[in-house]
Protein backbone atom coordinates (compact mmCIF):
# COMPACT_ATOMS: atom_id res chain seq x y z
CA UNK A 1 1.72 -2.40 -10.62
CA UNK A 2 -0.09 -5.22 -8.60
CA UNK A 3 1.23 -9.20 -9.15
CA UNK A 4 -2.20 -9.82 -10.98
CA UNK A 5 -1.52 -6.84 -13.19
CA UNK A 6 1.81 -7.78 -14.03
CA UNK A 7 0.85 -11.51 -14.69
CA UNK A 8 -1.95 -10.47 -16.83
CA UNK A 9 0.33 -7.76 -18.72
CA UNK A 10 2.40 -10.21 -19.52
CA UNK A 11 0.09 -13.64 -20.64
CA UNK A 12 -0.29 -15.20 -17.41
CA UNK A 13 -3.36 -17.16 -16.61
CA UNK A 14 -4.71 -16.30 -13.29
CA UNK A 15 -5.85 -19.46 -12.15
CA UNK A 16 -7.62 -19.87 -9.27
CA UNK A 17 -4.19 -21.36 -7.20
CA UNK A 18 -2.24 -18.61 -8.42
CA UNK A 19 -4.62 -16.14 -7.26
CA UNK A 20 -4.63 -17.40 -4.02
CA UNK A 21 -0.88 -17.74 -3.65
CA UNK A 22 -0.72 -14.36 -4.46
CA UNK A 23 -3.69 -13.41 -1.89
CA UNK A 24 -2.12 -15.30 0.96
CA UNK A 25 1.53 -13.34 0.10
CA UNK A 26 -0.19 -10.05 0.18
CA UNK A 27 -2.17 -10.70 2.96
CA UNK A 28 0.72 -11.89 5.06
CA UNK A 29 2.03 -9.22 7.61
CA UNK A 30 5.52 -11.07 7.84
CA UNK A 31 8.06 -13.11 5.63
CA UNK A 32 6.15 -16.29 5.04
CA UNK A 33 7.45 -19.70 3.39
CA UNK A 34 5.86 -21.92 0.98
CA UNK A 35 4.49 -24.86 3.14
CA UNK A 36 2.86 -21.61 5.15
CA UNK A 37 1.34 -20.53 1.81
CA UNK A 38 0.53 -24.14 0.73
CA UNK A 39 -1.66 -24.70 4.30
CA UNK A 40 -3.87 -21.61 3.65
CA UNK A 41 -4.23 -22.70 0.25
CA UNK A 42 -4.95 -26.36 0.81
CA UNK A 43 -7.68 -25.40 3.22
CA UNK A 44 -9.30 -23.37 0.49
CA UNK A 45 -8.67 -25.18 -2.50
CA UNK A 46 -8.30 -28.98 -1.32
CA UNK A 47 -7.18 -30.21 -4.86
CA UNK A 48 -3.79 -28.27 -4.80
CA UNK A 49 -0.98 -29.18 -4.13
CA UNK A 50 2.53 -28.08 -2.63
CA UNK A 51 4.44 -27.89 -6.65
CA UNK A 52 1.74 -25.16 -7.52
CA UNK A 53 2.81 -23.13 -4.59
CA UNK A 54 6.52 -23.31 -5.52
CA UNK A 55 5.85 -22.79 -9.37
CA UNK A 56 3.88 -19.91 -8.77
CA UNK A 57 6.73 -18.53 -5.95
CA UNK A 58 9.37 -19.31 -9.12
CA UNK A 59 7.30 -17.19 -11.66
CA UNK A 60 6.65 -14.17 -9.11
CA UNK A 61 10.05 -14.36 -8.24
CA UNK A 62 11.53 -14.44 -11.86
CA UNK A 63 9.13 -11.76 -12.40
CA UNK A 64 10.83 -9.98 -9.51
CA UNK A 65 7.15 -9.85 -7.67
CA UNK A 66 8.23 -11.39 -4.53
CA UNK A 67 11.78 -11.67 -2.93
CA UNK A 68 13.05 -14.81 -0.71
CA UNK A 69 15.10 -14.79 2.35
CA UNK A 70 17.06 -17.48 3.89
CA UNK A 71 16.50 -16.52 8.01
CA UNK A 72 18.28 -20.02 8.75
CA UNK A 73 16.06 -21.93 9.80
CA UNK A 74 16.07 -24.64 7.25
CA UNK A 75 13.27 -22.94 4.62
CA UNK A 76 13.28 -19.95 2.53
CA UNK A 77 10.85 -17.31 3.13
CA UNK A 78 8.67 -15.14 0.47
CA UNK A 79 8.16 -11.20 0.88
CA UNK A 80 5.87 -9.24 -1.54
CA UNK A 81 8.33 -7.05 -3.56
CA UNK A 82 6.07 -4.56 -3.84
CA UNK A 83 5.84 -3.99 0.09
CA UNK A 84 9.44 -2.96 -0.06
CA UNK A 85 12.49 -4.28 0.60
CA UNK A 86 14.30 -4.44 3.83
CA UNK A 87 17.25 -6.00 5.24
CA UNK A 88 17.36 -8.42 8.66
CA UNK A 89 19.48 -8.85 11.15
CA UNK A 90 18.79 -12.46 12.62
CA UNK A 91 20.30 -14.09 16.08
CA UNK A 92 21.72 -17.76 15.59
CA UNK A 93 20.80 -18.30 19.10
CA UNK A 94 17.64 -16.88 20.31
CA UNK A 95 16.52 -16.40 16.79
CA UNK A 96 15.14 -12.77 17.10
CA UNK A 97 14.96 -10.66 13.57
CA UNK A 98 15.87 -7.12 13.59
CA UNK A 99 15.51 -4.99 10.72
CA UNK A 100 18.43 -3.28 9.18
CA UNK A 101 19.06 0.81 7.74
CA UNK A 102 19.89 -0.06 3.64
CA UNK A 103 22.18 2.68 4.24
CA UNK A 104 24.36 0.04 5.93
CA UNK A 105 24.57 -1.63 3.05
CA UNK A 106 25.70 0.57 0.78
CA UNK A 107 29.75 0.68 1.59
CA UNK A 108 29.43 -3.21 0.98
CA UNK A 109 27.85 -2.29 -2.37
CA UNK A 110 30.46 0.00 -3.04
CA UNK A 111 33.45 -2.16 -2.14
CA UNK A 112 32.10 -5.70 -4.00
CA UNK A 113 32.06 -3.47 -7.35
CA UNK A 114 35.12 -1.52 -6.93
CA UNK A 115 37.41 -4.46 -5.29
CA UNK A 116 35.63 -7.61 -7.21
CA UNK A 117 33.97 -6.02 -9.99
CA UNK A 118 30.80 -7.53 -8.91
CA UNK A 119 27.17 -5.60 -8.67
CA UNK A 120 25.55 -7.43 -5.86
CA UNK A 121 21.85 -7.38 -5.58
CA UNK A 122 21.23 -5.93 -2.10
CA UNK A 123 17.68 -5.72 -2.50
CA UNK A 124 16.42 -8.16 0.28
CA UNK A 125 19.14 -9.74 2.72
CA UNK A 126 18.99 -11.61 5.96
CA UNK A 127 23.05 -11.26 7.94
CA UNK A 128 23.21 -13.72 10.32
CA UNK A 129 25.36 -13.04 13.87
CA UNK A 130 24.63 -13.14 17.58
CA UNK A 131 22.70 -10.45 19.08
CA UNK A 132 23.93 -8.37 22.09
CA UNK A 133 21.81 -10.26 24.82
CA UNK A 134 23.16 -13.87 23.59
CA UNK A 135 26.47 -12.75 23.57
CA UNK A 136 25.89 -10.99 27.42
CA UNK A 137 24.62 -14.58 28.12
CA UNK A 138 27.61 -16.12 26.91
CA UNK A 139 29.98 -14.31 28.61
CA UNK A 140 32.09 -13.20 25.28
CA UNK A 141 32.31 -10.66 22.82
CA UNK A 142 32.06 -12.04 19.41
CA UNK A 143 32.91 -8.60 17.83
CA UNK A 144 36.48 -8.85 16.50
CA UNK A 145 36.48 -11.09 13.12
CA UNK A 146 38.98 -14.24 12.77
């Protein structure tokens, strides 16, 4: 089910800010963050303003519509849910994103329920690390854990 199916399903008025949040999400063909969202919609709807964006990102993501991802860069970035989820891989120092097999994942999954009886939510993660060109760079191998 689409975002304006679900927020109509369930009461929500589809004003004309939300809609265009939720156009400039879909229409997006990477993660993008909520000043991003708030330019394309200031440019189209000049009485908005910057809260709408991030009460609208709060009620998609409550409604588990979109996902966020910290990359670390200082802003959190919004993903259409129903696009899929995927995982990242993201250099501290060059800053390059790789995407990452769930499969990975799922040992981690395993282990945080057996060993701390806690169900993580895998759904959409970001790992930072070093990739292997910054680390040839640098001379070292970062590999072994402290």
């Amino acid at each position: 089910m689409s975002c304006h199916e679900v927020l109509q399903e369930k009461g929500y008025r589809l004003t004309p800010q939300r809609m265009l949040v939720i156009e400039t999400l879909h229409s997006a063909d990477r993660h993008i963050s909520a000043e991003e969202i708030y330019e394309q919609l200031h440019a189209r709807y000049p009485y908005s303003n910057i809260s709408t964006v991030y009460r609208t990102l709060e009620l998609l993501k409550e409604l588990n519509l979109v996902t966020e991802t910290d990359f670390g860069e200082g802003r959190v970035r919004y993903h259409v849910a129903e696009k899929g989820h995927h995982h990242h891989l993201v250099c501290r120092t060059c800053g390059r994103i790789r995407n990452l097999d769930e499969s990975v994942l799922y040992p981690l999954r395993a282990a945080l329920l057996r060993d701390y009886d806690f169900d993580a939510d895998l759904r959409h993660i970001a790992i930072s690390g070093q990739c292997s060109e910054c680390r040839e760079k640098r001379g070292g191998d970062s590999s072994q854990l402290s």
